[in-house]
PDB file of N, CA and C in Angstrom:
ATOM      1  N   UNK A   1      -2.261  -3.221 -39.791  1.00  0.00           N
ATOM      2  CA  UNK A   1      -1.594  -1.937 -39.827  1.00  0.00           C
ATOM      3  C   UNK A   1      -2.495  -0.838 -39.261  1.00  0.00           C
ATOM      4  N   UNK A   2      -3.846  -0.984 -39.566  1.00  0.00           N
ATOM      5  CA  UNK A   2      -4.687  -0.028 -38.898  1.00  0.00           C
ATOM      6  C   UNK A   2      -4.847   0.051 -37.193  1.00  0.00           C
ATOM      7  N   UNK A   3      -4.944  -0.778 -37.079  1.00  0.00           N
ATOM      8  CA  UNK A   3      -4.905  -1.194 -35.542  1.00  0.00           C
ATOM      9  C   UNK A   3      -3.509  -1.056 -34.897  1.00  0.00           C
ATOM     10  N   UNK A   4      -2.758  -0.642 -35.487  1.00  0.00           N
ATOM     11  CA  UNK A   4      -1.330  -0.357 -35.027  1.00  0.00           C
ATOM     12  C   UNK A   4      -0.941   1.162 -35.367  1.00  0.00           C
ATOM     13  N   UNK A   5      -1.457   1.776 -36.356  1.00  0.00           N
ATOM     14  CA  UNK A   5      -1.935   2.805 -36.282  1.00  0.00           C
ATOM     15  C   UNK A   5      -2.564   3.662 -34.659  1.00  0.00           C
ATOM     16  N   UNK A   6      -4.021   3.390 -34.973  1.00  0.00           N
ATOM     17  CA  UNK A   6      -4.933   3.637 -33.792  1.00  0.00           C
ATOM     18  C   UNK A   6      -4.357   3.920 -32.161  1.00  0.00           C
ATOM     19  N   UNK A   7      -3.913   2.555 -31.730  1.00  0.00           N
ATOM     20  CA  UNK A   7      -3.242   2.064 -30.789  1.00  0.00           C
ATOM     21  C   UNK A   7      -1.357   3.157 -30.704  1.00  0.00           C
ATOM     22  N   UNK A   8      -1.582   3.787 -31.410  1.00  0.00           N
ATOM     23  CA  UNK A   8      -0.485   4.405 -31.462  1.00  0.00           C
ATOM     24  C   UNK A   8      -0.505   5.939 -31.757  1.00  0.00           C
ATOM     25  N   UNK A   9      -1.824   6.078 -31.884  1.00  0.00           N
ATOM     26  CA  UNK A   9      -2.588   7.711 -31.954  1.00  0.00           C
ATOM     27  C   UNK A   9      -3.416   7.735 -30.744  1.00  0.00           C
ATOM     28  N   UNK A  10      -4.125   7.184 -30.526  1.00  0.00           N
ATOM     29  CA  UNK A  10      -4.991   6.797 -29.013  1.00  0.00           C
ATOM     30  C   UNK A  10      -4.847   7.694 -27.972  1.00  0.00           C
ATOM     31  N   UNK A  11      -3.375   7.586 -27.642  1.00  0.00           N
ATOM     32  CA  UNK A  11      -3.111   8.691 -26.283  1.00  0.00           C
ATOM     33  C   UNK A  11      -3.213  10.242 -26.731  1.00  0.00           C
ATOM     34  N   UNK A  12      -2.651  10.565 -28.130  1.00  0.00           N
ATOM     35  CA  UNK A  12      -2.618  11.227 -28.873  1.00  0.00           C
ATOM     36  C   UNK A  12      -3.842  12.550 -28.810  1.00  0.00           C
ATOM     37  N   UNK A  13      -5.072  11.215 -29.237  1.00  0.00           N
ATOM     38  CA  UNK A  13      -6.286  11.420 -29.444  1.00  0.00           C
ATOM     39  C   UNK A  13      -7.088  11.999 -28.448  1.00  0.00           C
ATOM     40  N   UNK A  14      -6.598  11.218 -27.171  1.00  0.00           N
ATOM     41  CA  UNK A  14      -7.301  11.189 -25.864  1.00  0.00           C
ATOM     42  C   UNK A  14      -7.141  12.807 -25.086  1.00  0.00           C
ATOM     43  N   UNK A  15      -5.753  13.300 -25.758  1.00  0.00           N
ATOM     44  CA  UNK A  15      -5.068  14.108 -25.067  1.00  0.00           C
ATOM     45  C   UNK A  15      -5.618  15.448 -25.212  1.00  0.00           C
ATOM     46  N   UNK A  16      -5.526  15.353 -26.867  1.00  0.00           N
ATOM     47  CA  UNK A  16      -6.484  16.445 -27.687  1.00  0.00           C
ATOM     48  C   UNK A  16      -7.561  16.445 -27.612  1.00  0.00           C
ATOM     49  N   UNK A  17      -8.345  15.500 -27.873  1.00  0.00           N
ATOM     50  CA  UNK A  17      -9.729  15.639 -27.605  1.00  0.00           C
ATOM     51  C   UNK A  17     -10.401  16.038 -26.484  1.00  0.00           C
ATOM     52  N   UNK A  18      -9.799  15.807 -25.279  1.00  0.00           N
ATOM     53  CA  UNK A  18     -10.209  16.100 -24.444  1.00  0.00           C
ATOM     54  C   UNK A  18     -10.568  18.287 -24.059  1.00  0.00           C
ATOM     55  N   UNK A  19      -9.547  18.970 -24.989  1.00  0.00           N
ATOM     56  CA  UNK A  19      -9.455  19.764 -24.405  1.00  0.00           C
ATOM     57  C   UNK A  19     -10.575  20.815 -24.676  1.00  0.00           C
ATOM     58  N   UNK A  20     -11.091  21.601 -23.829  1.00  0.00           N
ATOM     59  CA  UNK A  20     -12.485  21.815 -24.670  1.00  0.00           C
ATOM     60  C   UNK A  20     -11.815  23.319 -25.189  1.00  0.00           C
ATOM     61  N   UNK A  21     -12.451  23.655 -26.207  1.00  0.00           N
ATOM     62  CA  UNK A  21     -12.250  25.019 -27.107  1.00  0.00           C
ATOM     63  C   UNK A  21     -13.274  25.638 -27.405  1.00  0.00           C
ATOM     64  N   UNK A  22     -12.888  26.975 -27.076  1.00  0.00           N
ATOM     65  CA  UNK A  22     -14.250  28.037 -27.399  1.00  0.00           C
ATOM     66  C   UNK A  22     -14.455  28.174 -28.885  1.00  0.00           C
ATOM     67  N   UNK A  23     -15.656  28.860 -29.289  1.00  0.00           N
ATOM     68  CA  UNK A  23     -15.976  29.490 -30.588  1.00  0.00           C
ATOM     69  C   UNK A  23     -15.726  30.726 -30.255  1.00  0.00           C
ATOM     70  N   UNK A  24     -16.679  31.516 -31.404  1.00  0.00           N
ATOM     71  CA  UNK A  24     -16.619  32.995 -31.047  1.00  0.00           C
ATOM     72  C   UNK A  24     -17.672  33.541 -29.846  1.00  0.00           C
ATOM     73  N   UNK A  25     -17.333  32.453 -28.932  1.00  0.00           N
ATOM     74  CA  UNK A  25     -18.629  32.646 -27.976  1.00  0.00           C
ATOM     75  C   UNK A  25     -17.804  33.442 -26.731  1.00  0.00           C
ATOM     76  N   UNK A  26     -16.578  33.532 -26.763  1.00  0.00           N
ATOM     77  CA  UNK A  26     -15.675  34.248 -25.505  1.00  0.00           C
ATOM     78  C   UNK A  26     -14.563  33.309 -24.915  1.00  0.00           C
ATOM     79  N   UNK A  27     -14.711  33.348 -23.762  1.00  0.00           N
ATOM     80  CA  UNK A  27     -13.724  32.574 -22.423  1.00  0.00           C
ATOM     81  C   UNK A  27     -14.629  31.388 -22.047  1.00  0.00           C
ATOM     82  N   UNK A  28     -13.979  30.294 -22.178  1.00  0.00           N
ATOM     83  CA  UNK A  28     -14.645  28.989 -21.343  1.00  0.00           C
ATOM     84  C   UNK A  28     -14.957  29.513 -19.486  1.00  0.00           C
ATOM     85  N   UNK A  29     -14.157  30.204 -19.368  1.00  0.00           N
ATOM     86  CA  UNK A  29     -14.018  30.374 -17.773  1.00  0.00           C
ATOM     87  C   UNK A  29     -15.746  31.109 -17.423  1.00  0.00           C
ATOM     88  N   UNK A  30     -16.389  31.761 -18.195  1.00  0.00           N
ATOM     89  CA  UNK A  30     -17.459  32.043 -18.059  1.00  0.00           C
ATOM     90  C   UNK A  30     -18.862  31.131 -17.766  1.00  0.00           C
ATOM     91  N   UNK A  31     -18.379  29.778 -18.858  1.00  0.00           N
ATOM     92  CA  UNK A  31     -19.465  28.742 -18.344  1.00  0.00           C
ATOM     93  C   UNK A  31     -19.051  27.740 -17.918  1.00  0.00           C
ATOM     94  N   UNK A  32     -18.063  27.724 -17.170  1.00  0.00           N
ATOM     95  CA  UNK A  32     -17.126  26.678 -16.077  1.00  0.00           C
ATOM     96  C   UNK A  32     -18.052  26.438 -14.963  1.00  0.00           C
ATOM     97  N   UNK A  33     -17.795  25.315 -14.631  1.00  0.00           N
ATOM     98  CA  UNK A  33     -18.501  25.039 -13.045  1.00  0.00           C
ATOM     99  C   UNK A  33     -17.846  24.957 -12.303  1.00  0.00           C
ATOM    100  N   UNK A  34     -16.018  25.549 -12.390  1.00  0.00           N
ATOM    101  CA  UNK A  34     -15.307  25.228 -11.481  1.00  0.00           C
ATOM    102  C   UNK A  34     -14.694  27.213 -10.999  1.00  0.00           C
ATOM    103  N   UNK A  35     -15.556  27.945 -11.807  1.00  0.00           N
ATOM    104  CA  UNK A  35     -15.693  29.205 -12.039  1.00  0.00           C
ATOM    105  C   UNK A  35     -16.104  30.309 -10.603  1.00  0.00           C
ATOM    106  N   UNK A  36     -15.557  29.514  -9.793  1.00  0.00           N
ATOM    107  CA  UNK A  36     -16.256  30.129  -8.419  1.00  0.00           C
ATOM    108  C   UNK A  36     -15.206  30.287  -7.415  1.00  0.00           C
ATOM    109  N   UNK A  37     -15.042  31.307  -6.555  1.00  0.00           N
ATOM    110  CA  UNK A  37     -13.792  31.367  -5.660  1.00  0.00           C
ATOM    111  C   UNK A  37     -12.796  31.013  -5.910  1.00  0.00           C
ATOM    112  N   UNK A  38     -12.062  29.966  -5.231  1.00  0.00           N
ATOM    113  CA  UNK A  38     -10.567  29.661  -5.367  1.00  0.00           C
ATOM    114  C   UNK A  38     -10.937  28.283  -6.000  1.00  0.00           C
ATOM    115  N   UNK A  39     -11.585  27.709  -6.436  1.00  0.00           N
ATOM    116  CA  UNK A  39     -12.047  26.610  -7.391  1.00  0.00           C
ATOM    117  C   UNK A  39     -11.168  26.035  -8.722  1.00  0.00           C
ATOM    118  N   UNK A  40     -10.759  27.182  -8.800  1.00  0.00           N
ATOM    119  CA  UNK A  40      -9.967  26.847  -9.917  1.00  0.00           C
ATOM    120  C   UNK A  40      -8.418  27.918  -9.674  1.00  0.00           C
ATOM    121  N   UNK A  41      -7.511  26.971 -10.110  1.00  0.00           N
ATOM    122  CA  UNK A  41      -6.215  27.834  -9.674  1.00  0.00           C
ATOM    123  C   UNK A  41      -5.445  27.904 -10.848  1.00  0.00           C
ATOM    124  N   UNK A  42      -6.101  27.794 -12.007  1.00  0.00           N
ATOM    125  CA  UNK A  42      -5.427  27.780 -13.210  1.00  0.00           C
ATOM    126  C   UNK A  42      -4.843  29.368 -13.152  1.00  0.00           C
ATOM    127  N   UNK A  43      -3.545  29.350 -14.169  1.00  0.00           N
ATOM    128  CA  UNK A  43      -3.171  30.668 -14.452  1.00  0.00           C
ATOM    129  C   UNK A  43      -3.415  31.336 -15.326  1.00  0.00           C
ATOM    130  N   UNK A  44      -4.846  30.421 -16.417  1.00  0.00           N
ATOM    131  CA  UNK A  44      -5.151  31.424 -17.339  1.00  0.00           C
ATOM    132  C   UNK A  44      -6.659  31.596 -17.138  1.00  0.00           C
ATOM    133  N   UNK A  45      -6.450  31.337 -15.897  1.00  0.00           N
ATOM    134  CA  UNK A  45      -8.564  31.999 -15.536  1.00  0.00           C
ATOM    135  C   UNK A  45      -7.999  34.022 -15.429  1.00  0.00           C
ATOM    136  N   UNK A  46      -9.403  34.283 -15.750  1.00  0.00           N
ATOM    137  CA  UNK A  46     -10.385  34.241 -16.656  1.00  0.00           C
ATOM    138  C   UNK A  46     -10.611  33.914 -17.640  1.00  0.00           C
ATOM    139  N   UNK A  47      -9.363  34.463 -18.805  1.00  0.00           N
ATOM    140  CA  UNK A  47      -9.417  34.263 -19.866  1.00  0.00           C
ATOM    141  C   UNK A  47      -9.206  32.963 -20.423  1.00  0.00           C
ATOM    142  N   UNK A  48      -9.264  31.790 -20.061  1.00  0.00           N
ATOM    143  CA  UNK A  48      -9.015  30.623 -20.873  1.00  0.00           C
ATOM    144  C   UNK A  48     -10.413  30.410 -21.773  1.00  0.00           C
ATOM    145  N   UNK A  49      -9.288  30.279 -23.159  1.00  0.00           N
ATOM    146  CA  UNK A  49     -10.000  29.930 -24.214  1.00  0.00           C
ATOM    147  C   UNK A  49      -9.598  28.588 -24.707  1.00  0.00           C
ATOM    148  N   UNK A  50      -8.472  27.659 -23.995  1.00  0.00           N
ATOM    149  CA  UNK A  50      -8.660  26.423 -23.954  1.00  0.00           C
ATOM    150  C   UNK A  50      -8.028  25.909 -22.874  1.00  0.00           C
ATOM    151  N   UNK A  51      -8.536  25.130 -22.540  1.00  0.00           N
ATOM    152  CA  UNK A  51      -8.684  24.182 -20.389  1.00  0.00           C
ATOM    153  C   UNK A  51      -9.266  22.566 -20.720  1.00  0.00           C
ATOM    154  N   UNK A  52      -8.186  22.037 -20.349  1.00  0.00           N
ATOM    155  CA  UNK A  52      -8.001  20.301 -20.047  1.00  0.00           C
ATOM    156  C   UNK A  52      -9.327  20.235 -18.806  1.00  0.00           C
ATOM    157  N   UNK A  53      -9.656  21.055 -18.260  1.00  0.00           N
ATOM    158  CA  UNK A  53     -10.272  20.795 -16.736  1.00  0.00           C
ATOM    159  C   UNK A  53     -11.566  21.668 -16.948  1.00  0.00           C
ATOM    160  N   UNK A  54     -12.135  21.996 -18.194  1.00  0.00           N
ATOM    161  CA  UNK A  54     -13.271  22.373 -18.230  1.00  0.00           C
ATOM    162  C   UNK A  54     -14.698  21.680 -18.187  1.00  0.00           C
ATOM    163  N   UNK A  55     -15.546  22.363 -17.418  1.00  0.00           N
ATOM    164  CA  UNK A  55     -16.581  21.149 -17.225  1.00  0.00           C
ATOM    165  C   UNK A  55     -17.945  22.194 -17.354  1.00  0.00           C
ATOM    166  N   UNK A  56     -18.726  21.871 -18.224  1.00  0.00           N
ATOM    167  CA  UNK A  56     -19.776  23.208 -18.702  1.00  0.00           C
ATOM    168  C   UNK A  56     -20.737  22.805 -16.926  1.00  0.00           C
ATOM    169  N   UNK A  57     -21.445  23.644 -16.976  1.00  0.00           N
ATOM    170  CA  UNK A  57     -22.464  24.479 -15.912  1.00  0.00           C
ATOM    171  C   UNK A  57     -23.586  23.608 -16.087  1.00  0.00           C
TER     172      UNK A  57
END
């Protein structure tokens, strides 16, 4: 049952976890490495305070 569980949260897991989230430290878009020119075409740059496609500096 656990393993059927897991296997059934997994994508779940993968999906969420992935997304990175600020503290009270500001905007991710500040220590992005994708933070440069047209690099990033998201529609919540600057201000994203959470991004699937964040990748620290």
């Amino acid at each position: 049952m656990k393993t059927l569980l897991q296997r059934l949260f997994a994508p779940l897991r993968a999906l969420f976890g992935g997304l990175a989230r600020t503290g009270s430290s500001g905007y991710l878009c500040d220590r992005c490495r994708w933070d440069y020119g047209d690099a990033c075409r998201r529609s919540e740059r600057p201000n994203a305070r959470i991004c699937p496609d964040f990748k620290a500096r």
